[in-house]
Protein backbone atom coordinates (compact mmCIF):
# COMPACT_ATOMS: atom_id res chain seq x y z
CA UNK A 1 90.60 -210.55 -64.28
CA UNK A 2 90.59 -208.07 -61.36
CA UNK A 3 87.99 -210.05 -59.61
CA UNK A 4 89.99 -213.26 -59.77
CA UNK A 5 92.87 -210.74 -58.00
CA UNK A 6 91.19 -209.62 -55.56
CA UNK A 7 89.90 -212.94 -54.77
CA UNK A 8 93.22 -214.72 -54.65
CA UNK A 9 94.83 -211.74 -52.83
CA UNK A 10 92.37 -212.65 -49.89
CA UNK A 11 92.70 -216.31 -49.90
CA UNK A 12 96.23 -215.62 -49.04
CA UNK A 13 96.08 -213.49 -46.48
CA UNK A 14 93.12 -215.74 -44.82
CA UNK A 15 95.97 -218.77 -45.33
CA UNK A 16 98.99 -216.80 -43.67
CA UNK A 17 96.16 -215.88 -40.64
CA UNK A 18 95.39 -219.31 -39.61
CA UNK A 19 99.12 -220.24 -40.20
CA UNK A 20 99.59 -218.02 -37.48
CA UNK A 21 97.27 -218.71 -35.33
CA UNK A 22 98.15 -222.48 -35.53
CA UNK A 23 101.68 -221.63 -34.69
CA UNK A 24 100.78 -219.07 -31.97
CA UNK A 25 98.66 -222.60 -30.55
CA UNK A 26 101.62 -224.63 -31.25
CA UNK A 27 104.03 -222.35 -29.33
CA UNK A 28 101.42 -222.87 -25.92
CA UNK A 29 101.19 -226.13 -26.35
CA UNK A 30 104.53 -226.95 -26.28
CA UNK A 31 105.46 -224.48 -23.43
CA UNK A 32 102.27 -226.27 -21.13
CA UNK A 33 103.75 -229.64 -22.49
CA UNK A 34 107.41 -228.66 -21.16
CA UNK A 35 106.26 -227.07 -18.01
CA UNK A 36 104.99 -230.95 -17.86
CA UNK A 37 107.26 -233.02 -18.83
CA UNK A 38 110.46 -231.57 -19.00
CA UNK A 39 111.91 -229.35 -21.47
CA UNK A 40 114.51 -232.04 -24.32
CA UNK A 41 117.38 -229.57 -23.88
CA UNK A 42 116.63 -226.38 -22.35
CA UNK A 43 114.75 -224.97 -19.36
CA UNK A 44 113.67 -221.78 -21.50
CA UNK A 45 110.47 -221.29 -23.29
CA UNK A 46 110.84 -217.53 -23.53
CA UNK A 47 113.44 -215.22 -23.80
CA UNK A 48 112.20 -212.63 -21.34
CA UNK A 49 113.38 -212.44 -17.79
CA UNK A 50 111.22 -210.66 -15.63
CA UNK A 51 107.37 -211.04 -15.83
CA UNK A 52 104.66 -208.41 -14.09
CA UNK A 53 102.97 -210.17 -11.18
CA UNK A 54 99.70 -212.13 -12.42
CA UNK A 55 96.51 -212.13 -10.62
CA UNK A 56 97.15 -213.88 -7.00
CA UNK A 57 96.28 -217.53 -7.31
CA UNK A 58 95.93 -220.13 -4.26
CA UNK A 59 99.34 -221.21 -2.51
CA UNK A 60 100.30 -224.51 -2.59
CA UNK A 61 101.20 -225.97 0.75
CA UNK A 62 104.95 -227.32 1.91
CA UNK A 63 103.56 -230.51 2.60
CA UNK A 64 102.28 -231.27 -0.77
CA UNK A 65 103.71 -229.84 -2.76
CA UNK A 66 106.29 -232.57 -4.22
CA UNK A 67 103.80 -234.89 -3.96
CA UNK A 68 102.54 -235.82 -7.52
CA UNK A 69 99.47 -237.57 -6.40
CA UNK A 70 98.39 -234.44 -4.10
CA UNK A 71 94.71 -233.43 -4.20
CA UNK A 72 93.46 -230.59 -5.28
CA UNK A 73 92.80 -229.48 -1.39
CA UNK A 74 96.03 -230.39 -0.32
CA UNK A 75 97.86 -228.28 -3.57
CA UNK A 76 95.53 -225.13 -2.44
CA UNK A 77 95.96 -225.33 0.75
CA UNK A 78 97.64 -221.92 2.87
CA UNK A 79 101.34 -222.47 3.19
CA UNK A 80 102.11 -223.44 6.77
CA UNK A 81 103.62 -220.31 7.90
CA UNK A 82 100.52 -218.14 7.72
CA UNK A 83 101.71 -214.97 8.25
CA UNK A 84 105.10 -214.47 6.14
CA UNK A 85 105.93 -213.56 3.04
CA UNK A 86 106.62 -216.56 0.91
CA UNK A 87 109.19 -217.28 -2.03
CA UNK A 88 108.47 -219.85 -4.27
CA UNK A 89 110.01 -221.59 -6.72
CA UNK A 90 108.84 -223.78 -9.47
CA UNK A 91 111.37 -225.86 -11.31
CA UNK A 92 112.70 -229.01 -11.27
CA UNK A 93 115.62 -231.62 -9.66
CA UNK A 94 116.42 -232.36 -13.24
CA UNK A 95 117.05 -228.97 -14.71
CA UNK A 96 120.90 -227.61 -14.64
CA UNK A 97 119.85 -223.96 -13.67
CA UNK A 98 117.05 -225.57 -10.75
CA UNK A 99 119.99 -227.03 -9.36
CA UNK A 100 121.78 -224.21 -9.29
CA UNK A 101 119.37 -222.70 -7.25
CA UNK A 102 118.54 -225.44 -4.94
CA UNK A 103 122.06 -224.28 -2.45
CA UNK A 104 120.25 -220.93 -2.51
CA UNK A 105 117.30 -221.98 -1.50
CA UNK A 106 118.32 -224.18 1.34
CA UNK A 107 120.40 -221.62 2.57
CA UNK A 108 117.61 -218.74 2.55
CA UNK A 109 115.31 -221.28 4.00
CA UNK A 110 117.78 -221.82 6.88
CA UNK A 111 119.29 -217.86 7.21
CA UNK A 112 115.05 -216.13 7.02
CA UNK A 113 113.63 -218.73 9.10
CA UNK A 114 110.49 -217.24 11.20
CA UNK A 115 110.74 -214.25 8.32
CA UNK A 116 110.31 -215.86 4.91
CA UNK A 117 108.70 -218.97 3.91
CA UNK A 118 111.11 -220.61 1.34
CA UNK A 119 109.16 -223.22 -1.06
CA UNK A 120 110.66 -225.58 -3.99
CA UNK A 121 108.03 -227.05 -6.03
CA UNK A 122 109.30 -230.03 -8.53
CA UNK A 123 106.86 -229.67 -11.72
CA UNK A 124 107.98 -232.52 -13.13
CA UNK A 125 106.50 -234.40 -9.84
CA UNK A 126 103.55 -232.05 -9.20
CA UNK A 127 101.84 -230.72 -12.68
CA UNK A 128 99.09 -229.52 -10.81
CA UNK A 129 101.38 -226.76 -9.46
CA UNK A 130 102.88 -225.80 -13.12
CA UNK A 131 98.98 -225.20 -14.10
CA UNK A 132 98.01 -223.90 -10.93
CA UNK A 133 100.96 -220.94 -11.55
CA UNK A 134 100.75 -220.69 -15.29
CA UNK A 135 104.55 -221.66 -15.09
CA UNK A 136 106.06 -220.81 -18.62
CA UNK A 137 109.32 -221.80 -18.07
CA UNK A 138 111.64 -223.15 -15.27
CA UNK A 139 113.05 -222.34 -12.79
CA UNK A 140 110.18 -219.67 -11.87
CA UNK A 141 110.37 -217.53 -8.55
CA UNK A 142 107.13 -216.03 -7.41
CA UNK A 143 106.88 -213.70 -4.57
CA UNK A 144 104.23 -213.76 -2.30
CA UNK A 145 102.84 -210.80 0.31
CA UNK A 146 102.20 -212.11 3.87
CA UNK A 147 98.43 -212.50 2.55
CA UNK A 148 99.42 -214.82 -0.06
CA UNK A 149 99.09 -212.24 -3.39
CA UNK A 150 101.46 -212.39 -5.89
CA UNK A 151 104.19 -209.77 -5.56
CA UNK A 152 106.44 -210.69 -9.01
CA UNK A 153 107.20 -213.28 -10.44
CA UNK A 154 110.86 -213.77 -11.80
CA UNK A 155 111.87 -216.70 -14.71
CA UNK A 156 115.02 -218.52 -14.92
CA UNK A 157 117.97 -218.51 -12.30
CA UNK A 158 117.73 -215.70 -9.28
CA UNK A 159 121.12 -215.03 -7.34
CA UNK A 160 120.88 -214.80 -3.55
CA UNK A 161 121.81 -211.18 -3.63
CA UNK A 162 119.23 -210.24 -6.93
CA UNK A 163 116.56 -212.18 -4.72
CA UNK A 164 116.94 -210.11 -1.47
CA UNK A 165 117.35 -206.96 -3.73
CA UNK A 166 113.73 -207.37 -5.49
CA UNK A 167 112.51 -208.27 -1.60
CA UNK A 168 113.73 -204.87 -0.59
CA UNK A 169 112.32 -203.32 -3.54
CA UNK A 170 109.30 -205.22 -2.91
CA UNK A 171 109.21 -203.03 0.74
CA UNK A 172 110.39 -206.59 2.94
CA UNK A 173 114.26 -206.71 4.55
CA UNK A 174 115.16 -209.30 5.98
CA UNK A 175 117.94 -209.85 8.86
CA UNK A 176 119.68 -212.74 8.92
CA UNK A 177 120.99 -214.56 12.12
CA UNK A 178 124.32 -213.51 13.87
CA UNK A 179 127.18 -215.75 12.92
CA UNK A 180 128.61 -217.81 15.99
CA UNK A 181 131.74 -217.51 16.93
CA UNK A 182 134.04 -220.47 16.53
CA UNK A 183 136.21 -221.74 19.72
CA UNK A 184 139.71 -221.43 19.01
């Protein structure tokens, strides 16, 4: 009878092993599939904020990059401002805390001009680009050095003030414009 045990002791623990394996699958497949499509309720595929920087990949350029039909040149492509630091960020028009982040964006892309090369990629439009950065969940911020490696890579929404901090952390201060006066 021992045999029969041991035998049936191991047949279960082989079954709960490719349970989880399937469901480990299951879990990447769905987060590529959102990073896709669009996520039915939430922009969050995992819990966890702040991810180390991952291997540097190719940029993709300003020009293409909310083009869905963009070739493969055109998504790897330098940025256009060769020469600056770069922050990017991955999301989409659709997604509550993207828009959030969208006044941010356009305002850092106005106040670092010349310093800082401000990016918004829609991965909705572009899936290329959510491959391309292994994008796990939106919205994703990835920093960039001057020589286009990955810095860090933050997931999920970024303050103004949290996004210069890292940048100064990261050894890059920025000064913004002077303020003009108004007459009267």
């Amino acid at each position: 009878m021992k045999p029969n045990l041991h035998k049936f002791v191991t047949l279960v623990l082989v079954a709960a092993a490719v349970a989880v394996v399937l469901l480990v699958k299951q879990r990447e497949t769905r987060s590529v599939s959102e990073a896709r499509t669009g996520p039915s309720s939430v922009a969050v595929v995992d819990k966890q904020a702040s991810v180390p920087a991952a291997e540097p990949k190719p940029e993709v350029s300003t020009a293409a990059a909310d083009s869905p039909e963009s070739s493969d040149k055109a998504t790897t492509r330098m940025a256009a401002h060769v020469g600056l630091p770069k922050l990017m960020d991955l999301g989409a028009d659709k997604c509550i805390p993207c828009k959030k982040m969208a006044p941010i964006l356009e305002a850092m892309r106005k106040d670092y001009a010349g310093q800082l090369d401000v990016v918004f990629i829609d991965v909705w439009k572009n899936h290329q680009a959510a491959e391309q950065h292994h994008i796990r969940l939106i919205p994703t911020q990835i920093f960039f050095d001057a020589q286009g490696h990955e810095l860090y890579r933050h997931e999920g929404f970024f303050s103004r003030e949290d996004i210069l901090d890292k940048w100064k952390e990261l050894g890059h201060v920025f000064t913004t414009p002077a303020k003009k006066k108004s007459d009267g």
